[in-house]
Protein backbone atom coordinates (compact mmCIF):
# COMPACT_ATOMS: atom_id res chain seq x y z
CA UNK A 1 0.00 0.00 0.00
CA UNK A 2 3.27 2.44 0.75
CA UNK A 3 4.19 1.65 -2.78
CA UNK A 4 1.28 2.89 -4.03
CA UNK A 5 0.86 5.60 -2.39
CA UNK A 6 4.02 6.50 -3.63
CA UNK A 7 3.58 6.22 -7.26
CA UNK A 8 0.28 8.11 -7.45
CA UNK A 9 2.21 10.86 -5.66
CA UNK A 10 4.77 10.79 -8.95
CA UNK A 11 1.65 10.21 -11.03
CA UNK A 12 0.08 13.52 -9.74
CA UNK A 13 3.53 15.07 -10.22
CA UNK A 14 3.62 14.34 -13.52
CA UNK A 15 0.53 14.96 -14.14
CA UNK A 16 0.95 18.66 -12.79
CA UNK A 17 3.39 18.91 -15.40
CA UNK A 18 2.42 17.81 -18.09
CA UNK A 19 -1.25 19.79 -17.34
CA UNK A 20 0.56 23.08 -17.39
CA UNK A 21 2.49 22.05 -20.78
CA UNK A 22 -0.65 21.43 -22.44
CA UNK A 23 -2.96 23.80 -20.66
CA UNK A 24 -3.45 25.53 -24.07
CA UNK A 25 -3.95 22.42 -25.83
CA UNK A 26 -6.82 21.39 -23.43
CA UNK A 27 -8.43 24.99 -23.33
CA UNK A 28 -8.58 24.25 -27.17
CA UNK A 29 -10.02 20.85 -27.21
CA UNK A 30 -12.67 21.86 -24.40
CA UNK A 31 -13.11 17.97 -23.99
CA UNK A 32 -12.30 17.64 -20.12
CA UNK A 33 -9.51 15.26 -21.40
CA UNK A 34 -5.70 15.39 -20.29
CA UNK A 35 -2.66 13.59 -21.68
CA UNK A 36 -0.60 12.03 -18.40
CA UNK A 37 2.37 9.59 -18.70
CA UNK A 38 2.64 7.33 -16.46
CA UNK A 39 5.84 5.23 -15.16
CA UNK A 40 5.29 1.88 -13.49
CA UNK A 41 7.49 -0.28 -11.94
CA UNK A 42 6.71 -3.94 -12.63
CA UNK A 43 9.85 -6.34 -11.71
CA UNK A 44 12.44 -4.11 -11.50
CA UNK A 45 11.54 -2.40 -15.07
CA UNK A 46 10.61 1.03 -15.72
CA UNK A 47 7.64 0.55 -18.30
CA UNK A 48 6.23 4.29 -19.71
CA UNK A 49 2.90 4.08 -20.94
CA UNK A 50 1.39 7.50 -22.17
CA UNK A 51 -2.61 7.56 -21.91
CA UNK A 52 -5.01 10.00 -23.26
CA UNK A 53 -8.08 9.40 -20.63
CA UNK A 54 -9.77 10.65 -18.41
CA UNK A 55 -9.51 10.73 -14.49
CA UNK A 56 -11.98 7.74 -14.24
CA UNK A 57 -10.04 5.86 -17.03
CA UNK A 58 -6.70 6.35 -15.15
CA UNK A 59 -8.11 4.77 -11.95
CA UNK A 60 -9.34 2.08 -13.72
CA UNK A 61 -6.00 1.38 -15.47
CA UNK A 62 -3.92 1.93 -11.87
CA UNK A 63 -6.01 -0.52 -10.18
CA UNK A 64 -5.86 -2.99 -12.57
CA UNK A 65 -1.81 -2.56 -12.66
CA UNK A 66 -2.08 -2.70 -8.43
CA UNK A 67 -3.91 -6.15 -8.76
CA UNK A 68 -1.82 -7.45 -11.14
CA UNK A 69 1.15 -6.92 -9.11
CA UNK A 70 -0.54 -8.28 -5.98
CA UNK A 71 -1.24 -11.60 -7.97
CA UNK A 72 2.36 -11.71 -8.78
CA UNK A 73 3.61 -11.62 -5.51
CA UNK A 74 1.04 -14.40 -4.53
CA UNK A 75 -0.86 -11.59 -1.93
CA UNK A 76 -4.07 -11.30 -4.64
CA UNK A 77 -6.70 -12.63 -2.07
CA UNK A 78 -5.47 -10.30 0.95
CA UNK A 79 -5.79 -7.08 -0.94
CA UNK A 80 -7.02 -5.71 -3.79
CA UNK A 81 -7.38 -2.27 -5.43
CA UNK A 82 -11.04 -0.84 -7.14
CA UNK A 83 -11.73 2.35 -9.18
CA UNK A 84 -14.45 4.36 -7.56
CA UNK A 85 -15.54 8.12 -9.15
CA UNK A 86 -11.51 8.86 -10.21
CA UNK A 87 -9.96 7.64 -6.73
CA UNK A 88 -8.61 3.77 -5.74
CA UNK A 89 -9.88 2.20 -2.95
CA UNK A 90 -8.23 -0.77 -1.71
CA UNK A 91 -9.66 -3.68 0.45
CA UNK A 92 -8.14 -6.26 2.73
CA UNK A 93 -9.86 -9.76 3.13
CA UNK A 94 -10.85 -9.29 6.80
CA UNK A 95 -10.59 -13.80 7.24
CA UNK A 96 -7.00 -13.58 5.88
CA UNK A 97 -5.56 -11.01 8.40
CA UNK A 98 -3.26 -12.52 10.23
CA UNK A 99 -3.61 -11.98 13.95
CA UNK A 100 -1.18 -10.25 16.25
CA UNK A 101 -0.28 -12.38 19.45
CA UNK A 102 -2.44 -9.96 21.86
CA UNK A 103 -5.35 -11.22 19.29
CA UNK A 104 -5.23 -7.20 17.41
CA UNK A 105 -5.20 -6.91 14.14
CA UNK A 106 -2.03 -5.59 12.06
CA UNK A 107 -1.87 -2.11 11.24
CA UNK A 108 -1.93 -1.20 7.77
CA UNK A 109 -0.07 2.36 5.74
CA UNK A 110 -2.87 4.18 5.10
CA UNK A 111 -2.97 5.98 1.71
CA UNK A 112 -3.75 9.79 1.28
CA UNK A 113 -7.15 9.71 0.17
CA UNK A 114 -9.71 12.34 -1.42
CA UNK A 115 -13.01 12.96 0.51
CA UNK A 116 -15.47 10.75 -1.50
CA UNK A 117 -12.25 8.42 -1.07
CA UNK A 118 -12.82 8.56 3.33
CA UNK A 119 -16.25 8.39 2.40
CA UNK A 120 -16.20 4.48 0.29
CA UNK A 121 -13.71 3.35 2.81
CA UNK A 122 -16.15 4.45 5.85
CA UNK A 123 -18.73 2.69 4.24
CA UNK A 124 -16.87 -0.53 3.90
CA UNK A 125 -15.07 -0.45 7.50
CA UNK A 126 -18.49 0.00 9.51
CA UNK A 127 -19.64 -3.49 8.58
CA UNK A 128 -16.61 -5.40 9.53
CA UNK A 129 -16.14 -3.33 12.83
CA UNK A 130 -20.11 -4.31 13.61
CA UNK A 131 -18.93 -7.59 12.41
CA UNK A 132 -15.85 -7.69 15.04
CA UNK A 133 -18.27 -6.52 17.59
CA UNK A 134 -20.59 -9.03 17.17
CA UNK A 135 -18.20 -11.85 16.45
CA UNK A 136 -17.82 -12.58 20.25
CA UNK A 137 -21.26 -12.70 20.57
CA UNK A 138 -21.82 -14.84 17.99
CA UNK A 139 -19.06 -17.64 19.03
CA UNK A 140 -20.50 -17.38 22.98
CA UNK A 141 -24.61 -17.99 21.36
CA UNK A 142 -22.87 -21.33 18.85
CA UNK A 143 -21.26 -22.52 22.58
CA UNK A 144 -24.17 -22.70 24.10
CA UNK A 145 -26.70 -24.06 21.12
CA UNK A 146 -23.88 -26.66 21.04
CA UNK A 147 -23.67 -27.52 24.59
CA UNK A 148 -27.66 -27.52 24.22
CA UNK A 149 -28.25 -30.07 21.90
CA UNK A 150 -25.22 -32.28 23.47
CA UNK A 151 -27.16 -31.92 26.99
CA UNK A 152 -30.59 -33.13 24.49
CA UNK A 153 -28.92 -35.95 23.21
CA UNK A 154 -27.59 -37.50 26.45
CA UNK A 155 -31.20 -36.69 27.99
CA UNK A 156 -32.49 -39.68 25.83
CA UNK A 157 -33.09 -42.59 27.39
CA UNK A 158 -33.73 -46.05 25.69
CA UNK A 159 -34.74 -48.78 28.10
CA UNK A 160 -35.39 -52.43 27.15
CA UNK A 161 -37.42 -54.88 29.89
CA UNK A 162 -38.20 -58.59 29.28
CA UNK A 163 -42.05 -59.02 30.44
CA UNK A 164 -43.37 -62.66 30.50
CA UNK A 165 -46.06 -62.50 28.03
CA UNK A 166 -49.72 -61.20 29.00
CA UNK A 167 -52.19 -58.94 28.11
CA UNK A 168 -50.92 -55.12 28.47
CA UNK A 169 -53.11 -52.30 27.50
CA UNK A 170 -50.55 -50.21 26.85
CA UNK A 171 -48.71 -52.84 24.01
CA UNK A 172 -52.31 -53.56 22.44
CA UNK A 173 -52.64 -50.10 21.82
CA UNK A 174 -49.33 -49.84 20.15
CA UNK A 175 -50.57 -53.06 18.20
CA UNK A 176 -53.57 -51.46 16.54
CA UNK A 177 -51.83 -48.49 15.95
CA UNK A 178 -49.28 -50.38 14.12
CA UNK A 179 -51.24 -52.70 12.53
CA UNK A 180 -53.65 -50.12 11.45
CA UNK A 181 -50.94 -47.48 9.26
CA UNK A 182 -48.23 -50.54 7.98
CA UNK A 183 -50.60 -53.00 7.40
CA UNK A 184 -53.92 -50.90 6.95
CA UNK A 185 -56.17 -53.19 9.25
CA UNK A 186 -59.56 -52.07 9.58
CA UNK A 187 -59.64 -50.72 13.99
CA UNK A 188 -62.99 -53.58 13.87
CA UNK A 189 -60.62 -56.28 13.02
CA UNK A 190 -58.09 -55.22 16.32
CA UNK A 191 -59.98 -56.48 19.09
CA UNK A 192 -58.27 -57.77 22.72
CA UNK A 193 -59.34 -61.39 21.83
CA UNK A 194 -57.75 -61.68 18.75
CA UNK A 195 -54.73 -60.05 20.16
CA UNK A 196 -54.38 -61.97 22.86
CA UNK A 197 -54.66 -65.31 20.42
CA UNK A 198 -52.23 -64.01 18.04
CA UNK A 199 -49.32 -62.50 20.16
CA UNK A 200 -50.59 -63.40 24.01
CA UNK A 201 -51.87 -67.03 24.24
CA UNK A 202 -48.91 -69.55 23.95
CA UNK A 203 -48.68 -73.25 24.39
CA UNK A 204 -45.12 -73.27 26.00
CA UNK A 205 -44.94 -73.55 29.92
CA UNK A 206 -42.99 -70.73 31.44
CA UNK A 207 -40.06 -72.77 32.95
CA UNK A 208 -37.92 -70.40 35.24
CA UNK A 209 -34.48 -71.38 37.03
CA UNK A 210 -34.54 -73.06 40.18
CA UNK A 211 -32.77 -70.65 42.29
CA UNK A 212 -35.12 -67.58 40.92
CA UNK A 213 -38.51 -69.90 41.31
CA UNK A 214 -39.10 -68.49 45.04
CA UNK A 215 -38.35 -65.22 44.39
CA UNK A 216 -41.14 -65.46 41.34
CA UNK A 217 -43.96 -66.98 43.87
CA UNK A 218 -43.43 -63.93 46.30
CA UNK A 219 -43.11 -61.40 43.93
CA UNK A 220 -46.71 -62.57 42.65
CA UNK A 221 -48.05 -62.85 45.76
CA UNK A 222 -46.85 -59.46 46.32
CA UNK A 223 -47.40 -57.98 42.78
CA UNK A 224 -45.55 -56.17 40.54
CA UNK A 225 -44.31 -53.08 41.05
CA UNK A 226 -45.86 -50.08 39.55
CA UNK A 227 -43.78 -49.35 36.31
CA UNK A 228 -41.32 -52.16 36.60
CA UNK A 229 -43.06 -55.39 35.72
CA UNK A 230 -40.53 -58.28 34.66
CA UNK A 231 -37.39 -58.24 33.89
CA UNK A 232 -35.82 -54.55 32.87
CA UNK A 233 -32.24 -53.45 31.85
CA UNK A 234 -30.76 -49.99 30.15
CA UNK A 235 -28.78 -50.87 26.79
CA UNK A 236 -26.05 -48.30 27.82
CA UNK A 237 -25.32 -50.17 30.87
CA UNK A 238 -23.16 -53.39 30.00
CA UNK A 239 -23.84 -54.27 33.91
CA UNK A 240 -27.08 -54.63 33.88
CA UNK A 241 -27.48 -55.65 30.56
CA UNK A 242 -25.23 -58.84 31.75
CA UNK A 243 -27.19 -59.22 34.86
CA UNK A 244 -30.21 -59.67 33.20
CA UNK A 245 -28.59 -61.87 30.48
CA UNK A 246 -26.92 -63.99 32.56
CA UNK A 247 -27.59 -67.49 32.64
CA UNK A 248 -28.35 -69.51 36.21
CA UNK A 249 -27.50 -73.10 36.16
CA UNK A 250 -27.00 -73.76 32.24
CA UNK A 251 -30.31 -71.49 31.08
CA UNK A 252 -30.71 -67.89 30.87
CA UNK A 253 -31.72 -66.09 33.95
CA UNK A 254 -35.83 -64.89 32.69
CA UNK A 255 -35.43 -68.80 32.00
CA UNK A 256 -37.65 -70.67 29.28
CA UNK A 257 -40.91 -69.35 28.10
CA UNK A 258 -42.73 -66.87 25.87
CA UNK A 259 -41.90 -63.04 26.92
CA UNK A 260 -42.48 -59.38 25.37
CA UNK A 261 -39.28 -57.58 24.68
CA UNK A 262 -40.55 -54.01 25.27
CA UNK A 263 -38.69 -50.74 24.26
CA UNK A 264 -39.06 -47.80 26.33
CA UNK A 265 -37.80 -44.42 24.91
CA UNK A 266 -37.65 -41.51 27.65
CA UNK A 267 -40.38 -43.57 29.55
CA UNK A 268 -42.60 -43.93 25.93
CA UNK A 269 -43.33 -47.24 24.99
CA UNK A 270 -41.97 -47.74 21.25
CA UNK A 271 -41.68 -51.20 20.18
CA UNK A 272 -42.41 -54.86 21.42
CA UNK A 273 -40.80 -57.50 20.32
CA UNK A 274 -42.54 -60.98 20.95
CA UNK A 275 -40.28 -63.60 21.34
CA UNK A 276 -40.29 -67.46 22.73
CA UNK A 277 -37.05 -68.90 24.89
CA UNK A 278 -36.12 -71.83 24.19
CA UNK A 279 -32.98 -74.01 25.26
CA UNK A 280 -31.36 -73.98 21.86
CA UNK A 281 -32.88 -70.72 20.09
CA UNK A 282 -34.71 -67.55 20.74
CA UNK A 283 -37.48 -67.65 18.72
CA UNK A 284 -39.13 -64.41 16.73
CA UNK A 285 -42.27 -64.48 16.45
CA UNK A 286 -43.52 -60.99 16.28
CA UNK A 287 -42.26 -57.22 16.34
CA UNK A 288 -44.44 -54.15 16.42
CA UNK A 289 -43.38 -50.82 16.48
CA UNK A 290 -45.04 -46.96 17.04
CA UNK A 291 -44.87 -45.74 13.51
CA UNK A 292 -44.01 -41.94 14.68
CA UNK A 293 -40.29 -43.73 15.07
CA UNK A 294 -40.14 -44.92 11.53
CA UNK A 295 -37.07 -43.40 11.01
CA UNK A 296 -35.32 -45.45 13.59
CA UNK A 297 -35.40 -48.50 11.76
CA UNK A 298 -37.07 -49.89 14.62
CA UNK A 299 -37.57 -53.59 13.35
CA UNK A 300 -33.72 -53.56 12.02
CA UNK A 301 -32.86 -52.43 15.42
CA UNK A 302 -35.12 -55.01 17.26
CA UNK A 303 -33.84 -58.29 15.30
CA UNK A 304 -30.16 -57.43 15.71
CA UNK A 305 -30.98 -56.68 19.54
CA UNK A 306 -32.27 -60.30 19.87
CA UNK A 307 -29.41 -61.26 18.25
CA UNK A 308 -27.36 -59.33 20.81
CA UNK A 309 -29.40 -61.17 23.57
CA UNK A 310 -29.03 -64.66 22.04
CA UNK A 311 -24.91 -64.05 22.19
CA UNK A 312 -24.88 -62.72 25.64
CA UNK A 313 -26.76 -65.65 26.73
CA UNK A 314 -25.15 -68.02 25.37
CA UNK A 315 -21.36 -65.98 26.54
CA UNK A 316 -22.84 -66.13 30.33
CA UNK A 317 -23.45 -69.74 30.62
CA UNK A 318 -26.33 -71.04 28.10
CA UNK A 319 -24.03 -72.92 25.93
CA UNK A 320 -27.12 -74.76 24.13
CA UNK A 321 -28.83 -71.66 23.36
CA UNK A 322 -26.65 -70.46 20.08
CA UNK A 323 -29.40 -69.70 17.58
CA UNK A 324 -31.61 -67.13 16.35
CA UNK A 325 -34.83 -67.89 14.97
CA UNK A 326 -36.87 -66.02 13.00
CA UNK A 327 -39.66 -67.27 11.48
CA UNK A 328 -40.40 -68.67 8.02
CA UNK A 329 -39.14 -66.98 5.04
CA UNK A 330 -41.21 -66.25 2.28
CA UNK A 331 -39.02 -65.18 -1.02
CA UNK A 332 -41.36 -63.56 -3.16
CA UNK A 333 -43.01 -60.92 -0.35
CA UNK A 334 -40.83 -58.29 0.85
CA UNK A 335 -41.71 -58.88 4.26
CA UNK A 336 -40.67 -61.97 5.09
CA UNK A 337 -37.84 -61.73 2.16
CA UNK A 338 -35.58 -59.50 4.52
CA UNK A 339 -34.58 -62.21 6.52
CA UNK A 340 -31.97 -63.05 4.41
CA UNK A 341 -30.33 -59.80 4.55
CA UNK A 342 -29.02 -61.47 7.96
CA UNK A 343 -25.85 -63.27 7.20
CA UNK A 344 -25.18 -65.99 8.03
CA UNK A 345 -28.32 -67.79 8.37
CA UNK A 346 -29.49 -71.04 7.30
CA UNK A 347 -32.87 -72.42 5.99
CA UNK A 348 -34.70 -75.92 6.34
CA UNK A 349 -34.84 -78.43 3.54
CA UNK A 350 -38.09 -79.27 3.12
CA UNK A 351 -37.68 -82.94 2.55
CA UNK A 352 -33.96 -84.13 4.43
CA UNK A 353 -34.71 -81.45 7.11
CA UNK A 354 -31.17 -80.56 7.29
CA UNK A 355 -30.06 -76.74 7.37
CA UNK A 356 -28.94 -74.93 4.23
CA UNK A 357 -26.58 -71.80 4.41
CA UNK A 358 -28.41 -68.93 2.21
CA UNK A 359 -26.01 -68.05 -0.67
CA UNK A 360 -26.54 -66.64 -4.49
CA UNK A 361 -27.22 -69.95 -5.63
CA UNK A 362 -30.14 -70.56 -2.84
CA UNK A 363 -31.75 -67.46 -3.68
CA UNK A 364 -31.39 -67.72 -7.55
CA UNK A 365 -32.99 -71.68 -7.12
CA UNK A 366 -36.25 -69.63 -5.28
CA UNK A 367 -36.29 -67.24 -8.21
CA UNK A 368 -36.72 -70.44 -10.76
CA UNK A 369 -39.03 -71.95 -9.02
CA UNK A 370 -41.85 -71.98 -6.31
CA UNK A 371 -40.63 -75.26 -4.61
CA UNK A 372 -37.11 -76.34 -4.10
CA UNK A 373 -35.32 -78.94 -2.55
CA UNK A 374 -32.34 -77.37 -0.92
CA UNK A 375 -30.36 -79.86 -0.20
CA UNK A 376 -30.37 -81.19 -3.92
CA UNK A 377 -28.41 -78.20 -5.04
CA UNK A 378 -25.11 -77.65 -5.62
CA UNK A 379 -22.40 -75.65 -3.96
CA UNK A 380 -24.25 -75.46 -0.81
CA UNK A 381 -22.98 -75.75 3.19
CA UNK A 382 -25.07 -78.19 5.14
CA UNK A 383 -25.63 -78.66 8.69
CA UNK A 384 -27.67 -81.27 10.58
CA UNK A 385 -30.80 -80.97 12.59
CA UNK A 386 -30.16 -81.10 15.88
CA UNK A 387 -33.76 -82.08 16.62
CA UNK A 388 -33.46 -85.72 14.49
CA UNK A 389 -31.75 -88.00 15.38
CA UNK A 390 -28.81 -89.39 13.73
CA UNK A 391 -29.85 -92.33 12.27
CA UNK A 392 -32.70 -90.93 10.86
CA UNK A 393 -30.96 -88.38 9.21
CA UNK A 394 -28.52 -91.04 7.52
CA UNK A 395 -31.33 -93.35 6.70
CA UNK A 396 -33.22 -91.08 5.09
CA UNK A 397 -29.46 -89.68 3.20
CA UNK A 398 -29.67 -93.31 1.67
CA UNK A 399 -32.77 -93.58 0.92
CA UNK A 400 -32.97 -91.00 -1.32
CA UNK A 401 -29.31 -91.58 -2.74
CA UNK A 402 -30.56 -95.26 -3.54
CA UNK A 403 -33.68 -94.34 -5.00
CA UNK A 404 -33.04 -91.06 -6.66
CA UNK A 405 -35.90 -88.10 -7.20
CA UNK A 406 -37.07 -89.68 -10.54
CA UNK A 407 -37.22 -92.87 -9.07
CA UNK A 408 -39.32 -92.01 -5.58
CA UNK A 409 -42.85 -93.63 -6.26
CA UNK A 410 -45.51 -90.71 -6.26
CA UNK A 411 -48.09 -91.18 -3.56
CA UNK A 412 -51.98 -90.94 -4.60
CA UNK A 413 -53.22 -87.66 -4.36
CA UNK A 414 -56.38 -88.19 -2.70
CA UNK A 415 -54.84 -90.36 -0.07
CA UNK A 416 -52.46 -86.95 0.67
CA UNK A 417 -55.47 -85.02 1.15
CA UNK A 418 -57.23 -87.33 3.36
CA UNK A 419 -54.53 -87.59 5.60
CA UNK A 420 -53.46 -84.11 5.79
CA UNK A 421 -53.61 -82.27 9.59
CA UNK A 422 -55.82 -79.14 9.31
CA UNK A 423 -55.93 -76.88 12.16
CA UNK A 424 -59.32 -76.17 13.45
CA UNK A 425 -60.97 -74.90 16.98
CA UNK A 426 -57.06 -75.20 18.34
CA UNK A 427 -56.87 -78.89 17.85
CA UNK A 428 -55.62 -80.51 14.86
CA UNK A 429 -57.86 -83.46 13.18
CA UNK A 430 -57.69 -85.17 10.05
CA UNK A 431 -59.28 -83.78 6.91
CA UNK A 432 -60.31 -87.08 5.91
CA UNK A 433 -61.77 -87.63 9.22
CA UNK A 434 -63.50 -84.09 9.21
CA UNK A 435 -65.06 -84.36 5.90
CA UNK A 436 -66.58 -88.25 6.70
CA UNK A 437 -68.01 -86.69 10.30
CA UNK A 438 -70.98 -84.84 8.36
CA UNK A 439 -70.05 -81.81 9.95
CA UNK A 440 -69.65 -79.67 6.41
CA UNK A 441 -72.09 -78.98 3.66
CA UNK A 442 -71.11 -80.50 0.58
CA UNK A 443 -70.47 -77.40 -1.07
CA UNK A 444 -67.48 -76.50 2.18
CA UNK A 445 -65.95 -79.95 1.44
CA UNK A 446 -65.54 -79.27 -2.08
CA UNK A 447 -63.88 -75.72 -1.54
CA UNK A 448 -62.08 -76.81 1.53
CA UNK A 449 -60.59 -79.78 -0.23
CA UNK A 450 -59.85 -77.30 -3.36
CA UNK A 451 -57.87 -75.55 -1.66
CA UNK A 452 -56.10 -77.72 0.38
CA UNK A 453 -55.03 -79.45 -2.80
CA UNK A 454 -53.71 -76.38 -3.78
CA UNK A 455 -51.64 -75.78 -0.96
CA UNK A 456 -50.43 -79.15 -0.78
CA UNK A 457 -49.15 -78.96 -4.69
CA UNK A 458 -47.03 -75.90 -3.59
CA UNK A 459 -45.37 -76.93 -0.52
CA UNK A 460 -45.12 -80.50 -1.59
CA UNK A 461 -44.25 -83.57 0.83
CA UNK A 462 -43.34 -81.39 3.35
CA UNK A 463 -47.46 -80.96 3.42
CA UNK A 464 -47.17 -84.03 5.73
CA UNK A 465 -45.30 -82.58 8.26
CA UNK A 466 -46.89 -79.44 8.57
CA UNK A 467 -50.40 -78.13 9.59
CA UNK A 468 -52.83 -76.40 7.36
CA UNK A 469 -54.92 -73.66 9.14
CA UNK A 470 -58.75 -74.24 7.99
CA UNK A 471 -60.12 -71.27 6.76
CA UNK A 472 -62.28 -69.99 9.30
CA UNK A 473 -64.63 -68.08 6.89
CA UNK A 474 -65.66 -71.88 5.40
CA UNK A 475 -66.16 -73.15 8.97
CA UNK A 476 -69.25 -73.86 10.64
């Protein structure tokens, strides 16, 4: 800035000059024009450049030269010179200045400067003193929105208690209001009874450890506490988390049964999870979430805490319980089609009842077709069934490698359908049986029996080892 100053003070020196040379010339001419020469020093080299312009062109051309020179010397985004009305104003980049230890700001040569000149510059200074001012300010209002929202996140709480399964008013209305805006149930359908047969009602015995089987009688005989029924734990607290996943005398420490998983947020329950214990998996069956925490992932966040569960179990002392199980898988709806995101994980073959690993090739086999044998295919990691025995498992291995899949002998049809298990009233009975009874109108034996042949062409043999739920709509 000292350099320039100097070299518009030879400029106006020169210009002086040269204005009383050629006063007569301009008086003549009349034009408001004057011829100046001006000498610039670029790199050591006197360059002499004679303009015929006027005072706003000669600013122009000066601050031009100025910048150019600043971009040489690599100091282009620190300062830079503008023409304003026939004077130069130069800026500095106020987020480039570099800071003086006492935390001032260096002093700059200030240039002599024409009154519109003190004008600009006032003009441009008041905003970054205000700016200065408020910075301060500023920095001290960011500190505390920051140490706000870190306070709001660690305010969150996310508690997870394991309830023996019963009928909670609080869960069924979760339940309806799930059921009724992902799965767009009708609020008739959602009644307690039909709750409490789908995710309530269970056939397994609650079997609970020894040691804790006492402490169960008195706490019912003294009821639950308000707000703490079952089993509770806080997912940021590995201690508890442990305590309540520990395992007493080879099984886990809730012990063997069907329970409700339930998810408190900041005392709001959130999700349930409905799951049966049992001494070699923890079965899924169910998991139902408030849809205001969609964006949670809520269900992702459920199965892999079950998963957790399962491991901690089995780490504490439950070394038969080493599976997770969840459910059947159905490939072509979306689902029951995630499941397999969950690696590894193994499905049953319908027919050997041995466990296949899911890989490309399983998944490409469902693609092709509707009903596959998985442990026909190729490339594939087996694993027995711990619930067979041995030498059923091997007799049944050479049975089929003896007789081969072309060479099995195709059992009647109508004998399949006689003897298939239906489900009805909570007691299975044979359809053959059912439809000789007199029970059902002709015209429900010939639908029923429709349909059941349709089912049983899907699944195939496995048909025999399964039970087919009656429709209830067909049903006396």
């Amino acid at each position: 800035l000292a350099a320039a100053a100097r070299r518009w003070q030879r400029h106006k020196q020169q210009q002086q000059q040269q204005q009383q040379q050629q006063h007569s010339t301009q008086r003549q001419q009349g034009n408001g024009n004057f011829a100046g020469a001006v000498t610039i020093q670029q790199e050591g080299t006197a360059v002499n450049r004679t303009l015929c312009c006027s005072a706003d062109q000669l600013a122009q051309v000066l601050a031009e030269q100025f910048n150019a020179l600043a971009a040489a010397n690599a100091v282009a985004g620190q300062v830079s010179a503008a023409a304003v009305q026939g004077h130069i104003n130069f800026a500095v980049r106020h987020n480039q200045r570099q800071q003086q230890p006492n935390g001032q700001q260096p002093q700059q040569p200030q240039q002599p400067a024409q009154p519109g000149q003190r004008q600009q510059q006032g003009r441009l200074q008041r905003p970054q003193q205000e700016h200065r001012q408020q910075s301060p300010r500023l920095e001290q209002q960011q500190g505390q929105q920051q140490q706000q929202q870190h306070q709001t996140v660690q305010q969150h709480q996310l508690e997870i208690r394991m309830v023996p399964n019963q009928f909670i008013q609080e869960e069924y209305e979760l339940y309806c209001k799930y059921q009724m805006q992902q799965h767009n149930d009708e609020p008739e359908e959602l009644t307690p009874k039909r709750y409490k047969n789908f995710l309530v009602d269970t056939p397994l015995i609650p079997v609970m450890p020894p040691e804790q089987q006492q402490q169960r009688r008195q706490q019912q005989q003294q009821g639950p506490a308000p707000g703490n029924a079952g089993l509770s734990s806080s997912s940021s607290c590995s201690d508890a988390v442990a305590a309540v996943y520990g395992a007493v005398g080879g099984m886990p420490a809730c012990g063997y049964g069907s329970f409700h998983q339930q998810y408190w947020l900041d005392h709001k329950l959130i999700a349930v999870g409905v799951v049966d214990v049992l001494p070699r998996c923890l079965s899924s069956k169910y998991f139902f979430w408030d849809p205001e925490y969609s964006w949670l992932s809520l269900g992702r966040f459920g199965a892999l805490q079950e998963i957790k569960w399962t491991q901690a179990a089995y780490a504490a002392g439950a070394s038969q319980l080493c599976y997770y199980y969840m459910g059947y898988y159905i490939h072509t709806c979306p689902k029951m089609a995630y499941k397999a995101e969950y690696a590894p994980s193994e499905l049953l073959c319908p027919e050997r009842q041995v466990w296949v690993r899911i890989n490309p090739t399983v998944l490409q086999a469902f693609d092709a077709a509707p009903y596959v044998v998985l442990s026909n295919l190729t490339g594939i990691q087996v694993k027995p069934n711990l619930s067979v025995s041995k030498p059923m498992l091997q007799a049944a291995a050479n049975a089929t490698a003896q007789q081969g899949p072309q060479q099995q002998q195709q059992p009647d049809p109508q004998q399949m359908l006689d003897a298939q298990v239906l489900f009805l009233l909570k007691q299975p009975v044979r359809w053959g049986t059912l439809k000789e009874s007199g029970v059902l109108a002709k015209e429900q034996v010939s639908v029923i029996e429709e349909r059941l042949a349709s089912w049983q062409a899907v699944v195939g043999e496995t048909a025999s080892h399964l039970l087919y739920a009656a429709p209830s709509d067909l049903l006396p």
